[in-house]
Protein backbone atom coordinates (compact mmCIF):
# COMPACT_ATOMS: atom_id res chain seq x y z
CA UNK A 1 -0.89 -4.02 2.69
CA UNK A 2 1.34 -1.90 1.77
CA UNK A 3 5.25 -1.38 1.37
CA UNK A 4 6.31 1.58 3.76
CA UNK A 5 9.99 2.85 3.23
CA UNK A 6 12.76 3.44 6.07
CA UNK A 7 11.53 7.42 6.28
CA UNK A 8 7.45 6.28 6.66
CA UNK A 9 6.53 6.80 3.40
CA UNK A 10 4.06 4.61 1.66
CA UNK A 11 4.80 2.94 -1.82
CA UNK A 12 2.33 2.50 -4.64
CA UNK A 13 3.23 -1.59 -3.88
CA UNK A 14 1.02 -3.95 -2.36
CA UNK A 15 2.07 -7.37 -1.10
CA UNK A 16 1.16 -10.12 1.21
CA UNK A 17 2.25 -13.13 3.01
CA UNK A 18 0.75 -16.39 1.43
CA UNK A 19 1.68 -20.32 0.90
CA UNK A 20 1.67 -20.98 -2.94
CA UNK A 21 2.21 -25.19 -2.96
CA UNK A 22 3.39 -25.62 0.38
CA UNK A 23 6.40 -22.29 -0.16
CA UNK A 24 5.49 -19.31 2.35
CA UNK A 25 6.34 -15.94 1.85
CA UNK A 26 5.76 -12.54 0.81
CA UNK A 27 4.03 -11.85 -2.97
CA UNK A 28 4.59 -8.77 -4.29
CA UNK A 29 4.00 -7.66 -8.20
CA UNK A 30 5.68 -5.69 -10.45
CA UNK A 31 4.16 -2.25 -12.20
CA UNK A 32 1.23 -3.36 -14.39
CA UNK A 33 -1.62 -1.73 -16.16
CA UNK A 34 -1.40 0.79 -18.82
CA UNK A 35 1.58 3.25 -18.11
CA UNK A 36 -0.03 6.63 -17.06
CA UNK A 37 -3.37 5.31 -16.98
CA UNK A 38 -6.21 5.05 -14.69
CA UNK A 39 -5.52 0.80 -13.87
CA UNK A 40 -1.78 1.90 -13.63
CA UNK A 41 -0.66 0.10 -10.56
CA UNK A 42 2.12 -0.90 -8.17
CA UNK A 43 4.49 2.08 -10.04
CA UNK A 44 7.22 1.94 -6.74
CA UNK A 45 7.52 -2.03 -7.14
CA UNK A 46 11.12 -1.06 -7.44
CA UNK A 47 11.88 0.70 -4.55
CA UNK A 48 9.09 -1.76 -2.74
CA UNK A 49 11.26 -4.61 -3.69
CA UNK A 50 14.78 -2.92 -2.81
CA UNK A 51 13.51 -2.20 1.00
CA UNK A 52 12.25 -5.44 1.12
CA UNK A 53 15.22 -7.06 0.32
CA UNK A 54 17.29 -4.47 2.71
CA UNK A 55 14.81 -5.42 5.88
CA UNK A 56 15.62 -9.41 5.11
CA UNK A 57 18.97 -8.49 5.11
CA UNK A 58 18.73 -6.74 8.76
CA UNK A 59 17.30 -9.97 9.93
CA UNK A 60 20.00 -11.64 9.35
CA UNK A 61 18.71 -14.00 6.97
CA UNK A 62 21.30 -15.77 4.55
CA UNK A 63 19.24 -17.02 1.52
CA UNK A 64 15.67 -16.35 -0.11
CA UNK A 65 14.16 -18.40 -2.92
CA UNK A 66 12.12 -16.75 -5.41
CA UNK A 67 9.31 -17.80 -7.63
CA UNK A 68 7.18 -17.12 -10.73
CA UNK A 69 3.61 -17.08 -9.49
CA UNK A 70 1.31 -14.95 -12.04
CA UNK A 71 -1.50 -17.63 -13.94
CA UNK A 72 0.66 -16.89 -16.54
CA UNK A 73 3.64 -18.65 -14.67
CA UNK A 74 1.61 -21.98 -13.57
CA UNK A 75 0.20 -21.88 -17.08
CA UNK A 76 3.89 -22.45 -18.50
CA UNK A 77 5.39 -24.50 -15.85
CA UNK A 78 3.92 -27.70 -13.84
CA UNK A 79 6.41 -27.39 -10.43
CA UNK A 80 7.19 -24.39 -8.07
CA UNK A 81 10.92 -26.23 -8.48
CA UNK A 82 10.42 -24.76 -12.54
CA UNK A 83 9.27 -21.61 -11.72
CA UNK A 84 11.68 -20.94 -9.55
CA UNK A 85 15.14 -17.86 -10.36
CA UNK A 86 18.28 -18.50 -10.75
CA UNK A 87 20.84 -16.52 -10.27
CA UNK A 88 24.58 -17.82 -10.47
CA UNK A 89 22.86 -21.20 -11.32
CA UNK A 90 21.61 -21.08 -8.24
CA UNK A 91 17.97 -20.87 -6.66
CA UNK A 92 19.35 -20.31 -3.23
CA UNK A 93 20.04 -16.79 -3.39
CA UNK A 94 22.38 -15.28 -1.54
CA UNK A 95 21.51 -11.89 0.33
CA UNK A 96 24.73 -9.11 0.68
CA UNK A 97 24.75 -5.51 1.85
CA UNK A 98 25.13 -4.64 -1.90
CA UNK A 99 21.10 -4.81 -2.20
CA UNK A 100 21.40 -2.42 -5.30
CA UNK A 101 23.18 -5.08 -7.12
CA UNK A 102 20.72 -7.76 -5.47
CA UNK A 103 17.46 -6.46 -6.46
CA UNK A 104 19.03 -6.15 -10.43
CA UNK A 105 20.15 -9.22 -10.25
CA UNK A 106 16.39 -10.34 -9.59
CA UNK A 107 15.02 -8.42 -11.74
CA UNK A 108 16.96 -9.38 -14.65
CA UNK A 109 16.28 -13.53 -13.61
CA UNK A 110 12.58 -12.07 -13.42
CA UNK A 111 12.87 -10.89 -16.92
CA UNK A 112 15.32 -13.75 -18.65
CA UNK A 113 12.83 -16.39 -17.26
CA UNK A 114 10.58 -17.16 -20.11
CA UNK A 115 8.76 -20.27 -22.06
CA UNK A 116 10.92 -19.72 -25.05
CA UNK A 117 14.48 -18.37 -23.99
CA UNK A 118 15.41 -17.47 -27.09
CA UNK A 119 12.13 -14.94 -27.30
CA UNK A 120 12.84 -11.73 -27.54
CA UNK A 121 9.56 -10.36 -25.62
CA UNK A 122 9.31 -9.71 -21.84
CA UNK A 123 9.05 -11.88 -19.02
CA UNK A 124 6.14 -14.35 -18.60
CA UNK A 125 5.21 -13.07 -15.19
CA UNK A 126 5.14 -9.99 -13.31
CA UNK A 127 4.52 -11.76 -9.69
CA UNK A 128 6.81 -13.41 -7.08
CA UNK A 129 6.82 -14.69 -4.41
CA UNK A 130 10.30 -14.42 -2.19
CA UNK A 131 10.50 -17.37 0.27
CA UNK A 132 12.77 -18.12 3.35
CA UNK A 133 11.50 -19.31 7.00
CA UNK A 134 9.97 -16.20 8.55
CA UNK A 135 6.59 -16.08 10.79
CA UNK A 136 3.80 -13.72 9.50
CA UNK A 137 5.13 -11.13 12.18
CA UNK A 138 8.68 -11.07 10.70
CA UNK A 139 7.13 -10.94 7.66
CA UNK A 140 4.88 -8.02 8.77
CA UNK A 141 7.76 -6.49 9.49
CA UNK A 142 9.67 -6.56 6.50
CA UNK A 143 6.47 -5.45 4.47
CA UNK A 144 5.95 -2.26 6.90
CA UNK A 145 9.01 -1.87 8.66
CA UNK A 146 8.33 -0.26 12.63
CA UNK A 147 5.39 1.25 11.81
CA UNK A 148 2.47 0.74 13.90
CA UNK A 149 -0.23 1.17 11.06
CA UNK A 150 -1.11 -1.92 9.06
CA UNK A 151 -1.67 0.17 5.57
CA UNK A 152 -4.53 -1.58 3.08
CA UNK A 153 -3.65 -2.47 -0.11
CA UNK A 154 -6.41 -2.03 -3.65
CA UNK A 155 -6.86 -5.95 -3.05
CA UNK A 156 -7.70 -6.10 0.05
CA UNK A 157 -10.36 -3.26 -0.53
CA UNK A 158 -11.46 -5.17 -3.59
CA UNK A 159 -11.62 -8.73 -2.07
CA UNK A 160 -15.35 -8.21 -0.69
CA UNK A 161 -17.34 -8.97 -3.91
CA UNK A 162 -21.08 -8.84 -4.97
CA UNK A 163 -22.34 -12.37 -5.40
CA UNK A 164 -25.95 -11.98 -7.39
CA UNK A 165 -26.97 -15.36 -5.75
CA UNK A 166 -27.82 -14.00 -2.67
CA UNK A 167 -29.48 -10.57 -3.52
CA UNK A 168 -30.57 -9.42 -0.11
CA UNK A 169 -27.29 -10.36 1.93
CA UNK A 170 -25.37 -8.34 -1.06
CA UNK A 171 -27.64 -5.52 0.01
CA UNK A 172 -26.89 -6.40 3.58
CA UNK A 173 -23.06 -6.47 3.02
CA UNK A 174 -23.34 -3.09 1.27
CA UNK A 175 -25.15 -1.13 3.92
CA UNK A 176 -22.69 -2.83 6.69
CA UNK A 177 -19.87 -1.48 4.81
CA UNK A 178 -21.19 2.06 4.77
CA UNK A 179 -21.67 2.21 8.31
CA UNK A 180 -18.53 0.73 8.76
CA UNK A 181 -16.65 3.17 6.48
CA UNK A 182 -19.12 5.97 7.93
CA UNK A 183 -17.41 5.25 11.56
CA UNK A 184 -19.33 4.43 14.67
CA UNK A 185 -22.37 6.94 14.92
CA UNK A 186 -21.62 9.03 17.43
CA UNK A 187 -17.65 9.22 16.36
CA UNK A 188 -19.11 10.48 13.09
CA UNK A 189 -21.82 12.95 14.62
CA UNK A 190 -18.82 14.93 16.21
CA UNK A 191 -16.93 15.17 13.37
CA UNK A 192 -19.71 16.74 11.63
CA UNK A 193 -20.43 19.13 13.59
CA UNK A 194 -16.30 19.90 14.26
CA UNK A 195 -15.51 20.25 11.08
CA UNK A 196 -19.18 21.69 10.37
CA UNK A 197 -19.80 19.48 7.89
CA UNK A 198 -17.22 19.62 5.72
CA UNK A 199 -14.99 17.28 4.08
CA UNK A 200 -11.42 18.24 6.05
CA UNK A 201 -9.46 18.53 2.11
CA UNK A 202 -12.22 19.20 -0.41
CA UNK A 203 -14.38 21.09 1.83
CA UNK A 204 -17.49 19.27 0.25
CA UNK A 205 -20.37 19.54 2.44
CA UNK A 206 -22.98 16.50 1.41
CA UNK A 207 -23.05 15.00 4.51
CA UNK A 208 -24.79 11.51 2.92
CA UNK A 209 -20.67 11.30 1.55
CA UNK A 210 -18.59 12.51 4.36
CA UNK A 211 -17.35 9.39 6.51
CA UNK A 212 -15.35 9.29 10.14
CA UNK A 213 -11.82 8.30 9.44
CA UNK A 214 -9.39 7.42 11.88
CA UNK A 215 -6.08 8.33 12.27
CA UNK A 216 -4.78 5.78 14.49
CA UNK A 217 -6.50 2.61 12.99
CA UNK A 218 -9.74 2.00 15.16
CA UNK A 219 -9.15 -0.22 18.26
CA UNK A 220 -12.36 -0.29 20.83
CA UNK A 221 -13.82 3.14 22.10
CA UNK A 222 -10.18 5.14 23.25
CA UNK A 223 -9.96 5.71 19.51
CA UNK A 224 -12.83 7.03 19.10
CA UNK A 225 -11.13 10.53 20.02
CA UNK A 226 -11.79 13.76 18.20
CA UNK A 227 -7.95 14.34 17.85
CA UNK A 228 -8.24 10.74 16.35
CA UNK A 229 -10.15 11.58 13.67
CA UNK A 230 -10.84 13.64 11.12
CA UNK A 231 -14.23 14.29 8.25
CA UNK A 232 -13.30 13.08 5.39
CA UNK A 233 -15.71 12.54 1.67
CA UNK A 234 -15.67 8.84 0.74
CA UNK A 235 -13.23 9.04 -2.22
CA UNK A 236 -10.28 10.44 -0.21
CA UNK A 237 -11.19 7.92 3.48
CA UNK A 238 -10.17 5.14 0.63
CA UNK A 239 -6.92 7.09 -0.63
CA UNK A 240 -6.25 8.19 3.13
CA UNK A 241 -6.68 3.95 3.92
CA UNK A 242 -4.59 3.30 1.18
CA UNK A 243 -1.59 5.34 1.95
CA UNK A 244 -1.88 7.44 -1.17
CA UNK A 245 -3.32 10.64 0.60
CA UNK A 246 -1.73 11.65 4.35
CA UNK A 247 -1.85 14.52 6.08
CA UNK A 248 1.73 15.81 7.40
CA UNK A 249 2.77 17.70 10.63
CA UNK A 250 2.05 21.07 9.39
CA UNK A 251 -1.54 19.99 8.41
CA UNK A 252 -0.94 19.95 4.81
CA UNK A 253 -2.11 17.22 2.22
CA UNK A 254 0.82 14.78 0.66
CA UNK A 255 -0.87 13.39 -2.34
CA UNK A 256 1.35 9.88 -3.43
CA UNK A 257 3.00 11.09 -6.61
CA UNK A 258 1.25 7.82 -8.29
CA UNK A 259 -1.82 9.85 -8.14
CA UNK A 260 0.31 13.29 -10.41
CA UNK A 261 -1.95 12.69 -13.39
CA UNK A 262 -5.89 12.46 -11.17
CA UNK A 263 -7.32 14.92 -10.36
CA UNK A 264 -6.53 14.68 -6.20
CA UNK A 265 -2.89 16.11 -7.27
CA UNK A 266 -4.45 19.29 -7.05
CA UNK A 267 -4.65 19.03 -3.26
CA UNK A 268 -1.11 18.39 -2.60
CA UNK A 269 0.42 20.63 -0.54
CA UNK A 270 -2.91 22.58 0.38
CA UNK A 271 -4.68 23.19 4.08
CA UNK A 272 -6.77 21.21 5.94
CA UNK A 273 -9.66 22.49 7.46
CA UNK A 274 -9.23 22.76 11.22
CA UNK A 275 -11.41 23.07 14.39
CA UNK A 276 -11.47 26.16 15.88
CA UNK A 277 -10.90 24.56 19.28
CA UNK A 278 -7.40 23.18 19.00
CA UNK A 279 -7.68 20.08 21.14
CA UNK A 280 -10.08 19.10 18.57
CA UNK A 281 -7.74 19.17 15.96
CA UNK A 282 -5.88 15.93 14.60
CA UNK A 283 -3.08 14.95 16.81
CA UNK A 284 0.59 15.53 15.91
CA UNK A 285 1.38 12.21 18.25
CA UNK A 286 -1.41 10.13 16.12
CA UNK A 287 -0.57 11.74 12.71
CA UNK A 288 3.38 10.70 13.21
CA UNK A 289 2.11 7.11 13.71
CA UNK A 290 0.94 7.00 10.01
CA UNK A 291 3.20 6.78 7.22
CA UNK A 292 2.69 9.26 4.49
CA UNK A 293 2.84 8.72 1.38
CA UNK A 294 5.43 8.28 -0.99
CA UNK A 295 6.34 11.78 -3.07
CA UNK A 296 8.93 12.37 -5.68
CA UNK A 297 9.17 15.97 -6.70
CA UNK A 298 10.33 17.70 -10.03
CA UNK A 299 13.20 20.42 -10.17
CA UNK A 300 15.94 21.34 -12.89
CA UNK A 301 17.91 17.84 -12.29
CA UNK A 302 15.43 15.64 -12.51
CA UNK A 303 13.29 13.84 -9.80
CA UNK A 304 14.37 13.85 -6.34
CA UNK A 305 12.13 12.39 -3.21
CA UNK A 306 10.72 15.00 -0.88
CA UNK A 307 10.27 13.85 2.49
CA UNK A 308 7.66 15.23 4.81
């Protein structure tokens, strides 16, 4: 899942609850991949990291531990006890309203912690994993604040993999997951014909690529609504899953500005195509349950964040 911010935006940051060794808590990486590149990823781990802290702090909770836990990390060091930050010579870390300060304080232990100390590269690892005794629910929470939509992450999408053992259940998998991502048949069929076969943002109208996707997460038939729904081409159901493309109260597309330098930035800010009959269109009550996604916009001082 995602990280989704205090104003329900979503972050370019994925994370999820595990037990590493026995430790359970909430992994979360920092940016990786090429900067401005195609396998550019987690760019808000920042800001993903700084309302993560913030939410911990509005439960009330009075120390997190932190932890290395990249390959890289395990490679170096034999004990979750060594891979653990410091911070005042501490590994109990102390959580304060000042979670500015916190979060650089982490950062900087993230970056000083290294095989050879006196090394001038960068830090050995660019994954932790921030313990203290939370459920999974509390954990949900600080991950996607109130929000009601559970927002996928590229690794969860990524986790079903071909195995070329087993030739015909791959095939099997694969044609499950297109119907799946298609929506239920007769959802789909009245989308079609709504939005008269065409792809509600790109307009494209190959109906082999145009898939049902649901607004409010599907849960049994009574989502299956029209106003629940709307056509979308496969390419942008995934972005829309992801929390990188939304749709906003005024029917226009917010495209995540981690997506500025693809070619989907050109359909920020543009229409949606609508039903003619308005009950058909997407509903304002279901399109305020999503988050959208997280947008930083240009002007003569610099970068500011737009909210939508």
């Amino acid at each position: 899942m995602n990280v989704v911010s205090e104003n329900n935006e979503v972050f370019n940051a994925s994370v999820s609850v595990q037990t590493i060794e026995g430790r359970s808590g909430l992994v979360i990486e920092s940016r990786g991949g090429t900067r401005n590149s195609a396998n550019e990823r987690n760019t808000d781990y920042i800001l993903a990291l700084e309302t993560v802290l913030s939410r911990l702090f509005k439960l009330n909770v009075g120390t997190i531990r932190v932890f290395l836990v990249s390959k890289n990390a395990f490679r170096i060091w034999s004990s979750m006890e060594e891979r653990a930050l410091e911070i005042e010579s501490s590994i109990d870390i102390e959580l304060s309203s000042n979670i500015q300060e916190l979060k650089g304080l982490i950062c900087k232990a993230q970056k000083d912690k290294k095989e050879n100390p006196d090394s001038k590269g960068g830090n050995s690892t660019k994954k932790i994993l921030i313990c203290t005794n939370l459920n999974d629910k509390q954990w949900e929470f600080v991950a996607l604040g109130d929000t009601k939509v559970h927002t996928i992450s590229e690794d969860e999408i990524s986790g079903e993999t071909f195995d070329p053992k087993d030739v015909e259940n791959a095939k099997e998998n694969i044609f499950r997951s297109i119907a799946n991502r298609r929506g239920q048949a007769k959802f789909r069929s009245k989308l079609l014909k709504t939005y008269n076969q065409k792809c509600a943002i790109s307009a494209t109208n190959l109906p082999s690529v145009l898939e049902a996707a649901h607004i409010v997460p599907y849960q049994g038939v009574k989502t299956n609504n029209i106003s629940n729904g709307v056509l979308l081409r496969a390419d942008l159901h995934i972005l829309f899953d992801l929390g990188l493309v939304g749709i906003n109260q005024s029917y226009k597309v917010v495209v995540s500005s981690s997506l500025s330098d693809t070619e989907y930035e050109k359909y920020h800010e543009s229409d949606i195509l609508l039903p003619r009959k308005v009950s058909e269109r997407p509903s304002f009550k279901a399109l305020n349950s999503r988050p959208l996604p997280y947008r930083k916009e240009k002007n003569m001082l610099g970068f500011r964040s737009a909210t939508y």
